[in-house]
Protein backbone atom coordinates (compact mmCIF):
# COMPACT_ATOMS: atom_id res chain seq x y z
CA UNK A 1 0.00 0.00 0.00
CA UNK A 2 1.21 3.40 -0.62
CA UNK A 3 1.63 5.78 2.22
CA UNK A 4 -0.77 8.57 0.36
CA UNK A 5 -3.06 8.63 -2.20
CA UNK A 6 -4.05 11.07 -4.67
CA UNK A 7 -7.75 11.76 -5.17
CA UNK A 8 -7.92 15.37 -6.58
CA UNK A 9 -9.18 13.65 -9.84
CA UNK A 10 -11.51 11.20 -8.01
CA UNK A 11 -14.97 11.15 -9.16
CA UNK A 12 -18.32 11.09 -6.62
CA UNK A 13 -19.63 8.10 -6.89
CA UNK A 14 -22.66 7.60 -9.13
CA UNK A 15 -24.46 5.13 -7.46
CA UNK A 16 -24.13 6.68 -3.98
CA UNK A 17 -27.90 7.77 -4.13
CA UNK A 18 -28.78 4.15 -4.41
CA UNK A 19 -26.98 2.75 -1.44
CA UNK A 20 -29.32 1.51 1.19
CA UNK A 21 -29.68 2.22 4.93
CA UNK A 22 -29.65 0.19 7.45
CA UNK A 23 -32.73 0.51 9.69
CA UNK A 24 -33.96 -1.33 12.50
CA UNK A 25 -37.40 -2.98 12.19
CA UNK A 26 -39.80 -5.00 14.37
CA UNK A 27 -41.18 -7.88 12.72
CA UNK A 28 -43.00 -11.20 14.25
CA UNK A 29 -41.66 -14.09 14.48
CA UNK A 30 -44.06 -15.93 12.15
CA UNK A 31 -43.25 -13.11 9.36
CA UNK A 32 -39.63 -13.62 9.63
CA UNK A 33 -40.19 -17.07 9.69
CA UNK A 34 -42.56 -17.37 5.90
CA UNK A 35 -39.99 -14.41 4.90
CA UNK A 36 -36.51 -16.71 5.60
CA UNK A 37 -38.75 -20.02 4.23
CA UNK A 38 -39.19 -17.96 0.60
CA UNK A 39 -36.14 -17.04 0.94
CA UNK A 40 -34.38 -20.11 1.30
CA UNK A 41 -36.97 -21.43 -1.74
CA UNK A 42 -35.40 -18.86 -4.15
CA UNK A 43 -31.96 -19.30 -2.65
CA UNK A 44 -31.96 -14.82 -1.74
CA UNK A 45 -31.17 -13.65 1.77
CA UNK A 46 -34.23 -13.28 3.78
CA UNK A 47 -33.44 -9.01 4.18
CA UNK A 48 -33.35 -9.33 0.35
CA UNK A 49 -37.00 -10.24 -0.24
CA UNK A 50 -37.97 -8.09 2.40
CA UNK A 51 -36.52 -5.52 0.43
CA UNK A 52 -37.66 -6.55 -2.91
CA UNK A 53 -41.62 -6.56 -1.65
CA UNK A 54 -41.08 -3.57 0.38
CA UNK A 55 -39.81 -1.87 -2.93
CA UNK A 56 -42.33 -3.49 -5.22
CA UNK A 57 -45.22 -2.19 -2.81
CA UNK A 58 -43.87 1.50 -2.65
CA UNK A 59 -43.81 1.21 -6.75
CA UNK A 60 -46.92 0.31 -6.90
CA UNK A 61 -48.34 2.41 -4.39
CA UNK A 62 -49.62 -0.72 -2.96
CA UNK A 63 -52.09 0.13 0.63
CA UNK A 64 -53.39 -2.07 2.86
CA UNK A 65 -56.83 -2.63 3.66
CA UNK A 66 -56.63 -1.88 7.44
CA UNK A 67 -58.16 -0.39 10.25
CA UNK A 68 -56.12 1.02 12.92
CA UNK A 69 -57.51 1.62 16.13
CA UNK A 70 -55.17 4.51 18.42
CA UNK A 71 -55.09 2.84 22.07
CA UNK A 72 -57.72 4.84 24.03
């Protein structure tokens, strides 16, 4: 390895907009569970697929039919 490096003609990195972000999420155990058994099916890491429908859903504009109910 050199001791210095010259980047005064390094470029920013195109795909640095596309990176992802690490996040923490609560899921049940039973999701995880079907999520990891796909997974494993298709031969992806279970965070992929999570990603992948998570993504396809926000494409789509995808809602879900529920009804939330605040805690009184």
């Amino acid at each position: 390895m050199r001791k210095e490096y010259d980047f005064s003609e390094a470029k920013p990195n195109p795909y640095a907009k596309r990176l992802k972000r690490q996040v923490t999420i609560r899921l049940d155990t039973r999701t995880i569970e079907y999520c990891q058994t796909l997974a494993r099916d298709i031969e992806i890491p279970y965070q992929t697929l999570i990603n992948l429908y998570l993504r396809e859903c926000a494409a789509t504009r995808k809602k879900l039919a529920l009804r939330w109910k605040p805690a009184a």
